[in-house]
PDB file of N, CA and C in Angstrom:
ATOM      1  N   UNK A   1     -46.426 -10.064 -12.960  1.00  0.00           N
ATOM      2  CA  UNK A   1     -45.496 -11.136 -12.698  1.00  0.00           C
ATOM      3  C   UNK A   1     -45.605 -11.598 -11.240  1.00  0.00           C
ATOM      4  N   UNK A   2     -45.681 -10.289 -10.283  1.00  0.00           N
ATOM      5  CA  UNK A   2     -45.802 -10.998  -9.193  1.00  0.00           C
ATOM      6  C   UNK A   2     -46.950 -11.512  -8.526  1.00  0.00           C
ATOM      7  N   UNK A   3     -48.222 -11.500  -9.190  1.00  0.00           N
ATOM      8  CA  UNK A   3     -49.618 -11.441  -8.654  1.00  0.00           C
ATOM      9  C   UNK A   3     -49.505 -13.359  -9.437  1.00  0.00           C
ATOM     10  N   UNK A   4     -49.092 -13.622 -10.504  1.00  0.00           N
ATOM     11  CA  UNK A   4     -49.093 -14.663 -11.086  1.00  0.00           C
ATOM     12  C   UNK A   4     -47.995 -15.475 -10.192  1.00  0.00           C
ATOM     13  N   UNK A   5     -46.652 -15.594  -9.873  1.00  0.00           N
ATOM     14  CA  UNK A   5     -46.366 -16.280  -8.623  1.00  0.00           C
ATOM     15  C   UNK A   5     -47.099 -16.425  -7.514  1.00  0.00           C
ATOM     16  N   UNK A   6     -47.844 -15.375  -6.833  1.00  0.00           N
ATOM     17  CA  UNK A   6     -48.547 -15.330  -5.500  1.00  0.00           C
ATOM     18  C   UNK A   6     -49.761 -16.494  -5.994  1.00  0.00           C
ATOM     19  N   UNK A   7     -50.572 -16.488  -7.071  1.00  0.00           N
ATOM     20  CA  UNK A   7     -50.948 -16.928  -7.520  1.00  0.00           C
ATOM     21  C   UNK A   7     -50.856 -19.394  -7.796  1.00  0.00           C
ATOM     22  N   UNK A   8     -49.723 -19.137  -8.028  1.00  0.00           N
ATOM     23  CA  UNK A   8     -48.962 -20.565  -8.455  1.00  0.00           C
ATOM     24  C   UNK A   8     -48.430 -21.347  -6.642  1.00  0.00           C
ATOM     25  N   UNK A   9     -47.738 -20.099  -5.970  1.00  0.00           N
ATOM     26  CA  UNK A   9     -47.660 -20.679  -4.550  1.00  0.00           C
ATOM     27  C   UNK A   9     -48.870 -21.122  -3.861  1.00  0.00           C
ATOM     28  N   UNK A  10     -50.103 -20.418  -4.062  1.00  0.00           N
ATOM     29  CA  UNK A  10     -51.308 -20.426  -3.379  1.00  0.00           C
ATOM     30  C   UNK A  10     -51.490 -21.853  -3.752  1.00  0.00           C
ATOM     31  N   UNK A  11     -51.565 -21.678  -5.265  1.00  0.00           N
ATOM     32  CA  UNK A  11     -52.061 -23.407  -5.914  1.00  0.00           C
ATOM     33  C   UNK A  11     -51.701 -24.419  -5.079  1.00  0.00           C
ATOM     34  N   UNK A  12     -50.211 -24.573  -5.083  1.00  0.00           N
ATOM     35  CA  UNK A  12     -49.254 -25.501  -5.086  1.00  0.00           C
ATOM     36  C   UNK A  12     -49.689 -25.350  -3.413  1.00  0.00           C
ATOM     37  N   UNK A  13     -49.713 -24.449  -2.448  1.00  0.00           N
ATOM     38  CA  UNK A  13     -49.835 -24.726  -0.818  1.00  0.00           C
ATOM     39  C   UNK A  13     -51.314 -25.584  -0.488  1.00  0.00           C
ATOM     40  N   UNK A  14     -52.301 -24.517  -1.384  1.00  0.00           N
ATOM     41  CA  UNK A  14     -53.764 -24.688  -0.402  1.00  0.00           C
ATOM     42  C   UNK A  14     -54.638 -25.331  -2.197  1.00  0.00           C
ATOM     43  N   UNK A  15     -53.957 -26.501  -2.426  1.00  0.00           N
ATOM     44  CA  UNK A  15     -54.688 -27.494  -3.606  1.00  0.00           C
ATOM     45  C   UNK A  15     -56.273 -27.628  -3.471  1.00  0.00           C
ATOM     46  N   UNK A  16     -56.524 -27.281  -2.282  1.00  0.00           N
ATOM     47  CA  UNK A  16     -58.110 -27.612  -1.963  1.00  0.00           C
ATOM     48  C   UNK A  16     -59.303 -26.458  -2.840  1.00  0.00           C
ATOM     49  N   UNK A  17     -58.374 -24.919  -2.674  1.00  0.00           N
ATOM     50  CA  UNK A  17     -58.880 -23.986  -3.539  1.00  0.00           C
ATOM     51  C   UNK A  17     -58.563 -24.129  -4.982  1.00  0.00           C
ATOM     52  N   UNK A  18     -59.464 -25.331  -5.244  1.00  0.00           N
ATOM     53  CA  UNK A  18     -59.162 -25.378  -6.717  1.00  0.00           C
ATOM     54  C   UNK A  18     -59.421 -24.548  -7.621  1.00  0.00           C
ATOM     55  N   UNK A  19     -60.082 -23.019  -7.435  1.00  0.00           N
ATOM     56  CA  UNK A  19     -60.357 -21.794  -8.076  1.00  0.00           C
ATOM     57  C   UNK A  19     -59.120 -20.698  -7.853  1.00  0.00           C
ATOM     58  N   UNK A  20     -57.998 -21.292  -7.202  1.00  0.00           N
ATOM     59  CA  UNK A  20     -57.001 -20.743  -6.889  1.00  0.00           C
ATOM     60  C   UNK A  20     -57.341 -18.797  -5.958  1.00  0.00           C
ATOM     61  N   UNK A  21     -56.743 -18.332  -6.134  1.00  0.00           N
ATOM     62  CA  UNK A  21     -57.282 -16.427  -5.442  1.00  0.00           C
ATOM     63  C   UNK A  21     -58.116 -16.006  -6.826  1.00  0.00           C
ATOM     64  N   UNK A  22     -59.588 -15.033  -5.571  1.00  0.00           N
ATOM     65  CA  UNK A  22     -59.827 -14.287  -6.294  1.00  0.00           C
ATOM     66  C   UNK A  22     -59.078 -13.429  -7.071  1.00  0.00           C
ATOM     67  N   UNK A  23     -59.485 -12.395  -8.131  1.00  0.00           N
ATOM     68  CA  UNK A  23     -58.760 -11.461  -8.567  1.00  0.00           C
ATOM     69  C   UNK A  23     -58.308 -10.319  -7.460  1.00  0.00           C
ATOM     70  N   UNK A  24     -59.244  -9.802  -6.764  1.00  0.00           N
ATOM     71  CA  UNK A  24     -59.186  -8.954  -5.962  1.00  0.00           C
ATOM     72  C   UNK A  24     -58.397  -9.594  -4.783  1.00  0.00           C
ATOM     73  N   UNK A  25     -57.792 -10.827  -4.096  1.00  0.00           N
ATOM     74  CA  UNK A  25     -57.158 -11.440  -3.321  1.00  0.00           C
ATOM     75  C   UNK A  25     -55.483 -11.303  -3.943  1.00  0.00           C
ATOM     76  N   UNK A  26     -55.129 -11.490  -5.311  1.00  0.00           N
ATOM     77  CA  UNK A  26     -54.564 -11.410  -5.892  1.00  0.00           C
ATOM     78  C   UNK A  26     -53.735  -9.779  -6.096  1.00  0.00           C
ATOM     79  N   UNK A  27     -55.104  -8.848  -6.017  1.00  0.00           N
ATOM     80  CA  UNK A  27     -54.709  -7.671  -6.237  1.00  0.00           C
ATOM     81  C   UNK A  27     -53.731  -6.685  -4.542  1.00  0.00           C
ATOM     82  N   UNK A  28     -54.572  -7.594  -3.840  1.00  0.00           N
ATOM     83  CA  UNK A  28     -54.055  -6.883  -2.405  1.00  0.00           C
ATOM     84  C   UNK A  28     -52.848  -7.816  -1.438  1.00  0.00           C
ATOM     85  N   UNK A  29     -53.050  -9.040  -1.970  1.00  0.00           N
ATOM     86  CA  UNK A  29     -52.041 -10.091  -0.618  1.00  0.00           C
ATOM     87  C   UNK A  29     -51.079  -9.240  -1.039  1.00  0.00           C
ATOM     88  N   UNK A  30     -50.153  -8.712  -2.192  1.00  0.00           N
ATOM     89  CA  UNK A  30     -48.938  -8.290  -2.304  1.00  0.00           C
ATOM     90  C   UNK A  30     -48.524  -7.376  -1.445  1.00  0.00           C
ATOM     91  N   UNK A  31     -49.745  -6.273  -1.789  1.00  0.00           N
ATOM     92  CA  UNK A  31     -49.296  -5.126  -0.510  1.00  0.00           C
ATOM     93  C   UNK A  31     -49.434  -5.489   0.702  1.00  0.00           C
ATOM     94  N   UNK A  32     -50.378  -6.321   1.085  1.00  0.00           N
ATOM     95  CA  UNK A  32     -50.149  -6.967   2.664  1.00  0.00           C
ATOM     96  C   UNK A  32     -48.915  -7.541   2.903  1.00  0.00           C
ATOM     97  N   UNK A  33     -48.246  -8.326   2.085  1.00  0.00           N
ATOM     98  CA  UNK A  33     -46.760  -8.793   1.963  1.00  0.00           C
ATOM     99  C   UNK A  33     -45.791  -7.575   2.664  1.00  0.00           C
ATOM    100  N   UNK A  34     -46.118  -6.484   1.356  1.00  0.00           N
ATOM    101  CA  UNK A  34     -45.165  -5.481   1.859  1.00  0.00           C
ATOM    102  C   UNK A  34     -44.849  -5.007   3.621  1.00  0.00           C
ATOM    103  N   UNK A  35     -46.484  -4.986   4.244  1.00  0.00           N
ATOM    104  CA  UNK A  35     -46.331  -4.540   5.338  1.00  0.00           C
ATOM    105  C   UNK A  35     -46.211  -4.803   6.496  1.00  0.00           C
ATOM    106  N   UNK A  36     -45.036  -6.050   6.509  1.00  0.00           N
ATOM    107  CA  UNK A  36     -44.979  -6.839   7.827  1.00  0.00           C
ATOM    108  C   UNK A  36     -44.110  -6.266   7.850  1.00  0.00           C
ATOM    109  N   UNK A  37     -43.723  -6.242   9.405  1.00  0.00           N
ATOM    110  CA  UNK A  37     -42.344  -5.535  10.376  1.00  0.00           C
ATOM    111  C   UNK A  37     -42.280  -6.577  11.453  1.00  0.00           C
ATOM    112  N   UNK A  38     -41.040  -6.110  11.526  1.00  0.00           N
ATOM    113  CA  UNK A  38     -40.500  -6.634  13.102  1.00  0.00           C
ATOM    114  C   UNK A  38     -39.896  -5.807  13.788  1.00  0.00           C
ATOM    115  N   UNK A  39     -40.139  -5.175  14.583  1.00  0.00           N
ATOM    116  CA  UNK A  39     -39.355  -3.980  15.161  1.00  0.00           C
ATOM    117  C   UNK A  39     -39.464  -4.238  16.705  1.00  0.00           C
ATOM    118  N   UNK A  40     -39.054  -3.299  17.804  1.00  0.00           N
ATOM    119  CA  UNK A  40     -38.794  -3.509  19.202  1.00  0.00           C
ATOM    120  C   UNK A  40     -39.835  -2.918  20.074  1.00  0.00           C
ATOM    121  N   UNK A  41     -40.581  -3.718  21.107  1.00  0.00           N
ATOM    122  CA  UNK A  41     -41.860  -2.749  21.689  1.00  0.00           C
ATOM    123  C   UNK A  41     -41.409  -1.306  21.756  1.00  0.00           C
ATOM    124  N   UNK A  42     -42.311  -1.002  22.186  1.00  0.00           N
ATOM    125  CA  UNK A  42     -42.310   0.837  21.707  1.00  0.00           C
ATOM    126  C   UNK A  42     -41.861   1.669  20.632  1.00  0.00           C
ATOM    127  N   UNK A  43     -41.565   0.653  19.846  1.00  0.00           N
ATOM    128  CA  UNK A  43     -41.546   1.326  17.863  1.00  0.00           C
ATOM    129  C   UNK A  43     -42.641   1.928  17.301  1.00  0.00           C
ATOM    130  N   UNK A  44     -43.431   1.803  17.509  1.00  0.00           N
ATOM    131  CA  UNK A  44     -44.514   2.638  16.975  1.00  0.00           C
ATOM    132  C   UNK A  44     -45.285   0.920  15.900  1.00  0.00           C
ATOM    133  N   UNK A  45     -45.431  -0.058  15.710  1.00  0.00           N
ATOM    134  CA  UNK A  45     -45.947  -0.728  15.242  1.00  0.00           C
ATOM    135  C   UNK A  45     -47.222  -0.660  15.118  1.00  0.00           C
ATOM    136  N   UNK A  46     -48.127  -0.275  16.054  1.00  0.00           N
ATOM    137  CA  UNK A  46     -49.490  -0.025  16.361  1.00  0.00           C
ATOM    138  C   UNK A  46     -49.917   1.470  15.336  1.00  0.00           C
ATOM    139  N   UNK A  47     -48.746   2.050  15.262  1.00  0.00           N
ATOM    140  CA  UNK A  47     -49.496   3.222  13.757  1.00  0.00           C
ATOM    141  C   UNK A  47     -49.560   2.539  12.746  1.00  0.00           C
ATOM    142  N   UNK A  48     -48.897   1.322  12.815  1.00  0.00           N
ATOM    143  CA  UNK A  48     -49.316   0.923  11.267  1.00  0.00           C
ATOM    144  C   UNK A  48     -50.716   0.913  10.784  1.00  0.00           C
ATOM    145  N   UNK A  49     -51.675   0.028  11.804  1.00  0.00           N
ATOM    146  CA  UNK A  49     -52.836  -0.083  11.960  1.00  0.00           C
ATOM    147  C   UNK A  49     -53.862   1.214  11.864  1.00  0.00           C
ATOM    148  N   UNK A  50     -53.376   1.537  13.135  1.00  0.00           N
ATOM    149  CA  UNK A  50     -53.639   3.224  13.533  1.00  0.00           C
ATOM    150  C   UNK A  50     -54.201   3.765  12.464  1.00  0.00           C
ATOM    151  N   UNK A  51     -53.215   4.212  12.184  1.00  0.00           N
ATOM    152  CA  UNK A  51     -53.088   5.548  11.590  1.00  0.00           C
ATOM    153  C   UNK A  51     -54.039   5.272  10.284  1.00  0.00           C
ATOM    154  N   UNK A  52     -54.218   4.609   9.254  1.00  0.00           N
ATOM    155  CA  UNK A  52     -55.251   4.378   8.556  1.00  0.00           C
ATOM    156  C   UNK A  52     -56.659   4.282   8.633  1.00  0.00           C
ATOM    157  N   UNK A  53     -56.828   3.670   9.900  1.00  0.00           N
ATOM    158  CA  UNK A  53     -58.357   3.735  10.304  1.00  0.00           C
ATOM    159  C   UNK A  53     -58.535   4.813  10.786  1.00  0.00           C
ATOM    160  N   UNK A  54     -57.726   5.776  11.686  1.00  0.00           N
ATOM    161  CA  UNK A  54     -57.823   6.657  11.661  1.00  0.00           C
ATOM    162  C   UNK A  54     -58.689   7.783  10.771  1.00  0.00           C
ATOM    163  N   UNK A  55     -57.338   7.444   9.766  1.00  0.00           N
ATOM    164  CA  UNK A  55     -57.272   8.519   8.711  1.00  0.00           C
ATOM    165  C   UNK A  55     -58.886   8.284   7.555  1.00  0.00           C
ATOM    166  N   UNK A  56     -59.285   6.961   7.543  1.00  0.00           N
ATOM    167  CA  UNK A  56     -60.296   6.646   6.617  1.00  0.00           C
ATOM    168  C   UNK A  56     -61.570   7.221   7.647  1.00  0.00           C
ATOM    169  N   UNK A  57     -61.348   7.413   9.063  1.00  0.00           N
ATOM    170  CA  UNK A  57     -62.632   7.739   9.749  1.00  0.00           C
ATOM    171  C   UNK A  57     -62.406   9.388   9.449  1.00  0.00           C
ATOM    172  N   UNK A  58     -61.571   9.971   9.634  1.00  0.00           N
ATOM    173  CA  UNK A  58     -61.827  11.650   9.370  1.00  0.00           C
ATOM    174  C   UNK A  58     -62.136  11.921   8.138  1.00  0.00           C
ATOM    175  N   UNK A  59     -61.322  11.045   7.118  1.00  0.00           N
ATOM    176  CA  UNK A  59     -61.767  11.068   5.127  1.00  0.00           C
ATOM    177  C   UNK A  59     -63.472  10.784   5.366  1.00  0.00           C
ATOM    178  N   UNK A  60     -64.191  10.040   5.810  1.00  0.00           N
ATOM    179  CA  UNK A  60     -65.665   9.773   5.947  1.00  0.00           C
ATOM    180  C   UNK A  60     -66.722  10.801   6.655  1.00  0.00           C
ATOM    181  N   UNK A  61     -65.907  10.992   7.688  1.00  0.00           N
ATOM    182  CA  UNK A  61     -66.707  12.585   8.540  1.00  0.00           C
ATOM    183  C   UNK A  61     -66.419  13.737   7.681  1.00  0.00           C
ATOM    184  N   UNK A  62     -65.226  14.082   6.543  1.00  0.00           N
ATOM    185  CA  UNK A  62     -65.387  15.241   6.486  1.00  0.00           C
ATOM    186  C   UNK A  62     -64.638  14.980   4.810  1.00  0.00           C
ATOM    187  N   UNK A  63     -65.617  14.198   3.801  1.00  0.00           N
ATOM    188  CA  UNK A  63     -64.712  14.473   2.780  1.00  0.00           C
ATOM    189  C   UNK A  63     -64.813  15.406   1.180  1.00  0.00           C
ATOM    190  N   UNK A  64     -65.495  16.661   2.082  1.00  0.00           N
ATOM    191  CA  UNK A  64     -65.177  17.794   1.141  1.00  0.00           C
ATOM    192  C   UNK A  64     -63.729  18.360   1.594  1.00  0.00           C
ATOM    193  N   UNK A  65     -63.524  18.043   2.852  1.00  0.00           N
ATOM    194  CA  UNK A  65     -62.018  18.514   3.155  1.00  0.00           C
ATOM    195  C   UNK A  65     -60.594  18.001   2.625  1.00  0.00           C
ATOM    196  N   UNK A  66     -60.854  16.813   1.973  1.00  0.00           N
ATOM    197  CA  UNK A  66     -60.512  15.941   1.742  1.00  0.00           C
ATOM    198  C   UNK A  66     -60.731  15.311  -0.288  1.00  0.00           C
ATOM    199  N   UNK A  67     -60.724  15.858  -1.270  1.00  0.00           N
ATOM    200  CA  UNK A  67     -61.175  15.632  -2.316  1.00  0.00           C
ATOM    201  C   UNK A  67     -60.098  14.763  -3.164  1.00  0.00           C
ATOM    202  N   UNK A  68     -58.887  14.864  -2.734  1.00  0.00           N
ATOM    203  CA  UNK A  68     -57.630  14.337  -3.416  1.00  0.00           C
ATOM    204  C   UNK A  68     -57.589  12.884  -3.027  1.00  0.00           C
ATOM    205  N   UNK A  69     -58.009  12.487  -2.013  1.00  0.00           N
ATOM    206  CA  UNK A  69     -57.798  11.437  -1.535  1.00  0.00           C
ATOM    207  C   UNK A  69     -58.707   9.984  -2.646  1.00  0.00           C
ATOM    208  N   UNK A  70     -57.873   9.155  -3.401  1.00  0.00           N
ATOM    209  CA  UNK A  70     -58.717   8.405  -4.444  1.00  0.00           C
ATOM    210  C   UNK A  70     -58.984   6.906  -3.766  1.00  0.00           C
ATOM    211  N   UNK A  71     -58.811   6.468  -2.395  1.00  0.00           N
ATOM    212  CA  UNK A  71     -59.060   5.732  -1.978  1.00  0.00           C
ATOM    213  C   UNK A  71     -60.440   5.294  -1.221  1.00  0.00           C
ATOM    214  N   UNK A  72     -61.045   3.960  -1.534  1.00  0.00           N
ATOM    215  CA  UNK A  72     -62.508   3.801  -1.405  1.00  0.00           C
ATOM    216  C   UNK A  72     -62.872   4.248   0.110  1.00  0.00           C
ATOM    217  N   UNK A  73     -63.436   5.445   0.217  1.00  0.00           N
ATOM    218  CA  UNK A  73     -63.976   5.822   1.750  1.00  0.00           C
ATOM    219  C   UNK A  73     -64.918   4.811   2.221  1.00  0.00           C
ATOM    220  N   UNK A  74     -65.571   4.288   3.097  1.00  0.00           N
ATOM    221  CA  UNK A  74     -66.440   3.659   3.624  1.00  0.00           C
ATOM    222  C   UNK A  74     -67.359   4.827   4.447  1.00  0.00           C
ATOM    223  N   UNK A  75     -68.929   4.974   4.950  1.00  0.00           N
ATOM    224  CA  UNK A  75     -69.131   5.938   5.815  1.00  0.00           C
ATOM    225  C   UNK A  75     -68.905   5.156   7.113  1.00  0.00           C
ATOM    226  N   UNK A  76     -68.861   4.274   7.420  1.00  0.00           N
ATOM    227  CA  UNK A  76     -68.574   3.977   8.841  1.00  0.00           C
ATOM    228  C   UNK A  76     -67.170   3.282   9.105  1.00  0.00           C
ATOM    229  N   UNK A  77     -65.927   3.741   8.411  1.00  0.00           N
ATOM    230  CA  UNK A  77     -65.219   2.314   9.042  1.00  0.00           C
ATOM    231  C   UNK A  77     -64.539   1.475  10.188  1.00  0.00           C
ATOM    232  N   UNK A  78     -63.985   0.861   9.951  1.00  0.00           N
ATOM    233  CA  UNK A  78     -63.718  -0.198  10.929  1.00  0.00           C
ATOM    234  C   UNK A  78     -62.628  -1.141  10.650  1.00  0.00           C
ATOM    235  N   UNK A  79     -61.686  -1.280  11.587  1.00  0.00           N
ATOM    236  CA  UNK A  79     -60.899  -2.292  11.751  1.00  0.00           C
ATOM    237  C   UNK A  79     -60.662  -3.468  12.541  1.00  0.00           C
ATOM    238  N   UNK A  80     -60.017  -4.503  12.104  1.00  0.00           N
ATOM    239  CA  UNK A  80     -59.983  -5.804  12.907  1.00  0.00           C
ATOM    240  C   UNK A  80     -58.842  -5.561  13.447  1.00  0.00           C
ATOM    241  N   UNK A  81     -58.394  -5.807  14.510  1.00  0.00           N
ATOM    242  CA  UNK A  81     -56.354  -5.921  15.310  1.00  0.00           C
ATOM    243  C   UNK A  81     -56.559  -7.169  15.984  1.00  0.00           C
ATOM    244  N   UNK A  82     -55.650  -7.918  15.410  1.00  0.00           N
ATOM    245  CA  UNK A  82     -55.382  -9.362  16.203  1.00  0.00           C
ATOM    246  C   UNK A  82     -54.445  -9.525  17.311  1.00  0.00           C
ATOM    247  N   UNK A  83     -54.686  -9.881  18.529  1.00  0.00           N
ATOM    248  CA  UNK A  83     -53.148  -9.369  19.022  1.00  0.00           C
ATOM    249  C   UNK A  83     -53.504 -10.772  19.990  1.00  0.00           C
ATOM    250  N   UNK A  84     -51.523 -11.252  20.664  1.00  0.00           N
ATOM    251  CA  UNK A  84     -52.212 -12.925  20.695  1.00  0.00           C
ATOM    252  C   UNK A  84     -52.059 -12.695  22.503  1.00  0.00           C
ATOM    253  N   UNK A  85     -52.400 -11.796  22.982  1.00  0.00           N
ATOM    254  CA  UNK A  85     -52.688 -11.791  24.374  1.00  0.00           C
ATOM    255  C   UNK A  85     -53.628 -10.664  24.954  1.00  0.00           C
ATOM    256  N   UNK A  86     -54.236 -10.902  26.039  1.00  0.00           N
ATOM    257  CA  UNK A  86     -55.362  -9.735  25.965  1.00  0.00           C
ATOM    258  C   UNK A  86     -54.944  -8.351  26.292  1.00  0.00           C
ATOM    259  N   UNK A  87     -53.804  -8.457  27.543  1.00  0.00           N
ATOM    260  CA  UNK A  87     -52.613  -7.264  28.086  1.00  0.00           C
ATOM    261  C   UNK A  87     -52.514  -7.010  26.684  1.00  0.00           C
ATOM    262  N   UNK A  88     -51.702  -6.789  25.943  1.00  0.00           N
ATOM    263  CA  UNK A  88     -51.252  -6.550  24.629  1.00  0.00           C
ATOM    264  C   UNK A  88     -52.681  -5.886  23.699  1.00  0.00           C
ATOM    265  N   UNK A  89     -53.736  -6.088  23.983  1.00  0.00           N
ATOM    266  CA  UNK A  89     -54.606  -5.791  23.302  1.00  0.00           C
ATOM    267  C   UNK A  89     -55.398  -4.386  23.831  1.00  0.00           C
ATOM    268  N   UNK A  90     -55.342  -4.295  25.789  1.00  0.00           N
ATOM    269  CA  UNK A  90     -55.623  -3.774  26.284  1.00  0.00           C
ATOM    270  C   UNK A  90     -54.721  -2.646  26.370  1.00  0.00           C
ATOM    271  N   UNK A  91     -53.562  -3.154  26.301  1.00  0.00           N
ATOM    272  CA  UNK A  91     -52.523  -1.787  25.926  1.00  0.00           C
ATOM    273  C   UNK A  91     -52.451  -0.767  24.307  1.00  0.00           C
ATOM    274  N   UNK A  92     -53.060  -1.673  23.658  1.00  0.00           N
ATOM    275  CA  UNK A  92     -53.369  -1.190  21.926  1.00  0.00           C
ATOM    276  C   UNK A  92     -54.460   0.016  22.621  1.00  0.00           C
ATOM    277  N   UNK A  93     -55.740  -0.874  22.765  1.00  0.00           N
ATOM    278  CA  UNK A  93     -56.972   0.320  23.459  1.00  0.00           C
ATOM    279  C   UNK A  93     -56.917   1.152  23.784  1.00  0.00           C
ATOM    280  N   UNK A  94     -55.609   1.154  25.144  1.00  0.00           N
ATOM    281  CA  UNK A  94     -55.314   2.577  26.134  1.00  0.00           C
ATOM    282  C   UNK A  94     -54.831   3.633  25.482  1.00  0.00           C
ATOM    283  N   UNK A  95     -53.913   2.997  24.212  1.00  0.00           N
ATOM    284  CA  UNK A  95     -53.125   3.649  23.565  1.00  0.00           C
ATOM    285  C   UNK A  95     -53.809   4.895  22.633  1.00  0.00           C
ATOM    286  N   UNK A  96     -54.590   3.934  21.767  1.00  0.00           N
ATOM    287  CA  UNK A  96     -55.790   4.604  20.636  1.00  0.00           C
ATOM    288  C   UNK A  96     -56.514   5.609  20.945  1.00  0.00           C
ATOM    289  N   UNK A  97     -56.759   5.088  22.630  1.00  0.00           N
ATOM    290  CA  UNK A  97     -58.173   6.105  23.126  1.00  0.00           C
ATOM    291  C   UNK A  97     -57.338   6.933  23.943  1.00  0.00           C
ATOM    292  N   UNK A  98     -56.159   7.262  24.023  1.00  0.00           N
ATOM    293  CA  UNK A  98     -55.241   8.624  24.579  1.00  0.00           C
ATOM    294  C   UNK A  98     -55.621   9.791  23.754  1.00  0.00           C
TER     295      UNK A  98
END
């Protein structure tokens, strides 16, 4: 139900994608939905990011340690962080690489 609304808004916003969302676009915008915040500097916002790439780089170095985990490992991964000033970006860095 809700992949078919996400679906009908897309139509109705961006008419130009007349193939409307992939399936797999369909399958993930929702949970991206879920994970916006607004919280106060020094909330911890930056684990959101974090902590997954993190966690998918130790699942890749070591995943006989790791067998429960049913999410697609990558062997190298990698993340994008958008951040809309460079201070702000440079403070993400300092942070990560502590």
């Amino acid at each position: 139900q809700g992949q078919e609304a996400l679906k009908l808004i897309v139509k109705k916003l961006i008419p130009q994608w007349s193939d409307g969302l992939r399936d797999f676009q369909a399958e993930y915008i929702p949970l991206i939905l879920d994970l916006f915040t607004i919280t106060a500097t020094g909330n911890g916002k930056s684990a959101l990011f974090a902590v997954p790439i993190l966690v998918h780089t130790e699942i890749s170095r070591n995943p006989d340690l790791y067998p429960s985990f049913s999410v697609n490992i990558r062997k190298k991964p990698a993340g994008i962080v958008i951040t809309p000033t460079k201070g702000l970006a440079n403070n993400i860095v300092h942070v990560l690489n502590a």
